[in-house]
C-alpha atoms as a PDB file:
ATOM      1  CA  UNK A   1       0.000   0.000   0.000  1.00  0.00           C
ATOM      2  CA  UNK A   2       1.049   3.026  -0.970  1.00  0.00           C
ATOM      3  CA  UNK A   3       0.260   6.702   0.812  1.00  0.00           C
ATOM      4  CA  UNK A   4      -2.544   8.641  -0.566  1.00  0.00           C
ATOM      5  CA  UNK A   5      -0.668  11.687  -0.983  1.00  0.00           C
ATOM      6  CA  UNK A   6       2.348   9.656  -2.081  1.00  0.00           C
ATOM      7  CA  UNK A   7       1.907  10.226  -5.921  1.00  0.00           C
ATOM      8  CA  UNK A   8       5.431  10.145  -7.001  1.00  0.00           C
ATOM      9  CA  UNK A   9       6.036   7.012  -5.185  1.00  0.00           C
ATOM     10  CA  UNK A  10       3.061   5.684  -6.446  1.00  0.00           C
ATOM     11  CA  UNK A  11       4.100   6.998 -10.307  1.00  0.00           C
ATOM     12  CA  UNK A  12       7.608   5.016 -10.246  1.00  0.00           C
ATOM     13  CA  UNK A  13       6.246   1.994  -8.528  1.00  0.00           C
ATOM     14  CA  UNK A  14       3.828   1.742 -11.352  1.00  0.00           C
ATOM     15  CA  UNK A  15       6.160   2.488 -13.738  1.00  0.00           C
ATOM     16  CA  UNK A  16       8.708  -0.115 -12.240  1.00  0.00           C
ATOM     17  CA  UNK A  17       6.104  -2.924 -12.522  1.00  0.00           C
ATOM     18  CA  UNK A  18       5.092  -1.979 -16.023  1.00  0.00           C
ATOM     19  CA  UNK A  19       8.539  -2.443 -17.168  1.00  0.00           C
ATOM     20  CA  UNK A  20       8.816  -5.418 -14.899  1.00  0.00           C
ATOM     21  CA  UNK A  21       5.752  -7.166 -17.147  1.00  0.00           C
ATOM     22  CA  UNK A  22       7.291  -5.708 -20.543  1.00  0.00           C
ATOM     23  CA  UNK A  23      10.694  -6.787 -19.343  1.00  0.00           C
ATOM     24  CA  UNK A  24      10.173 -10.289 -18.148  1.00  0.00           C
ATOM     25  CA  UNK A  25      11.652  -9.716 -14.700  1.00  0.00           C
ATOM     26  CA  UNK A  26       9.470 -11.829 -12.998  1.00  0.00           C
ATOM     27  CA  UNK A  27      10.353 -14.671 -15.258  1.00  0.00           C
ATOM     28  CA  UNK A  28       7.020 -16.526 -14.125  1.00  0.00           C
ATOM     29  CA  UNK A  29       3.945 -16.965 -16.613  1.00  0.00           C
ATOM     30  CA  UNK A  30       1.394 -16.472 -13.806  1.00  0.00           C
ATOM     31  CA  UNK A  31       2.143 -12.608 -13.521  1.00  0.00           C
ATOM     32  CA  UNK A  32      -0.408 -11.607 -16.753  1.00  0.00           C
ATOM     33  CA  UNK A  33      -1.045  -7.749 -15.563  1.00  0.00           C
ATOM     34  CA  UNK A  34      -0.928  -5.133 -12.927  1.00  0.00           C
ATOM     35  CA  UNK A  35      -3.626  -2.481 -12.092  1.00  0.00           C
ATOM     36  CA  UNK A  36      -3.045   0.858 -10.140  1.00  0.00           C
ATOM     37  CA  UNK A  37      -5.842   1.525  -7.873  1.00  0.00           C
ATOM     38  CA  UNK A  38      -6.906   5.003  -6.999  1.00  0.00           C
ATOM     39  CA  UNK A  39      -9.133   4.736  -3.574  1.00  0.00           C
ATOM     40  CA  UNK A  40     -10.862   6.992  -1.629  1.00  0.00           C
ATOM     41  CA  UNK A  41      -8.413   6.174   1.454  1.00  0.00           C
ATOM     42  CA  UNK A  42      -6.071   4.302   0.145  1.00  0.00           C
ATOM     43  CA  UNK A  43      -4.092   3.580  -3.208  1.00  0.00           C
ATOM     44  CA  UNK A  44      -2.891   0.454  -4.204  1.00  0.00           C
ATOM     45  CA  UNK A  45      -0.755  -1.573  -6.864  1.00  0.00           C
ATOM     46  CA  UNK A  46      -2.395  -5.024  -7.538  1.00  0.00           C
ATOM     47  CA  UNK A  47      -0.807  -7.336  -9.258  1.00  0.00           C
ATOM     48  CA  UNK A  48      -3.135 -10.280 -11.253  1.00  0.00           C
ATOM     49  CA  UNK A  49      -1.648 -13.899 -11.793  1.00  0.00           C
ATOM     50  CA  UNK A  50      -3.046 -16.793 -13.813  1.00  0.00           C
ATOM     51  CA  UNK A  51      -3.296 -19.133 -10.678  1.00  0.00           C
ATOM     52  CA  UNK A  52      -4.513 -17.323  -7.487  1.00  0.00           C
ATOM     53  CA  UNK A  53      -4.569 -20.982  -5.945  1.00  0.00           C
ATOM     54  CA  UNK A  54      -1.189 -21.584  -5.703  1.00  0.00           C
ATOM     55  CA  UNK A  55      -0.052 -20.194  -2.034  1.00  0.00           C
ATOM     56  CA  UNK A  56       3.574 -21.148  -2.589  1.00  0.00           C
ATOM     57  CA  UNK A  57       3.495 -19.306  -6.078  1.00  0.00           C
ATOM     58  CA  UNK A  58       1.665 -16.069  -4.523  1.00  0.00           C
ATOM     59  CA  UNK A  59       4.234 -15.818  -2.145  1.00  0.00           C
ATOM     60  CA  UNK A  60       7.108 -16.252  -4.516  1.00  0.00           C
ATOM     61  CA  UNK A  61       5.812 -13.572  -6.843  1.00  0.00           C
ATOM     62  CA  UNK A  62       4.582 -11.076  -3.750  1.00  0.00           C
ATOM     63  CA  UNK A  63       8.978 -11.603  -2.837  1.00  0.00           C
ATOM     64  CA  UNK A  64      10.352 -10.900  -6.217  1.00  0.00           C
ATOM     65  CA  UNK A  65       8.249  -7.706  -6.308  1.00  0.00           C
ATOM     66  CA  UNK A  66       9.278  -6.580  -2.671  1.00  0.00           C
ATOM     67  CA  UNK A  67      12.693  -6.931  -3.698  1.00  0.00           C
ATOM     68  CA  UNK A  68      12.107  -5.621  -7.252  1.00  0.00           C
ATOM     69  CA  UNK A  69      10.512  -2.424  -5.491  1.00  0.00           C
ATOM     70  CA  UNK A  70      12.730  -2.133  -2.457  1.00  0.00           C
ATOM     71  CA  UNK A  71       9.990  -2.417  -0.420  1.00  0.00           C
ATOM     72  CA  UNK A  72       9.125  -4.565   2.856  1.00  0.00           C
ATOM     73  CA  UNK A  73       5.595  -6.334   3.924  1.00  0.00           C
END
């Protein structure tokens, strides 16, 4: 989650993940888009995989994008 006054943190993660997707750097097949949410409280960066299922493969990809992004959960 990303402050709602926080827009040019929000802007590069965004742009980070885009290039991510574009880029391959996941290097997993389940990773097929991202979405930028705009909330009233809150914003957020989702990121949609093939097989929400898969615990051990949620977890994987959630890692590679905290490291990706510098960022801790």
């Amino acid at each position: 989650m990303i402050g709602k006054k926080d827009h040019e943190s929000l802007n590069m993660a965004w742009e980070s993940l885009i290039f991510a997707c574009l880029g391959e750097t996941f290097e997993d097949t389940n990773v097929i888009g991202v979405v930028v949410g705009l909330r009233e409280r809150k914003n957020m960066l989702e990121i949609w995989i093939k097989d929400c299922s898969d615990q051990h493969k949620k977890l994987e990809i959630g890692e590679k994008i905290s490291r990706f992004l510098n960022i801790d959960f």
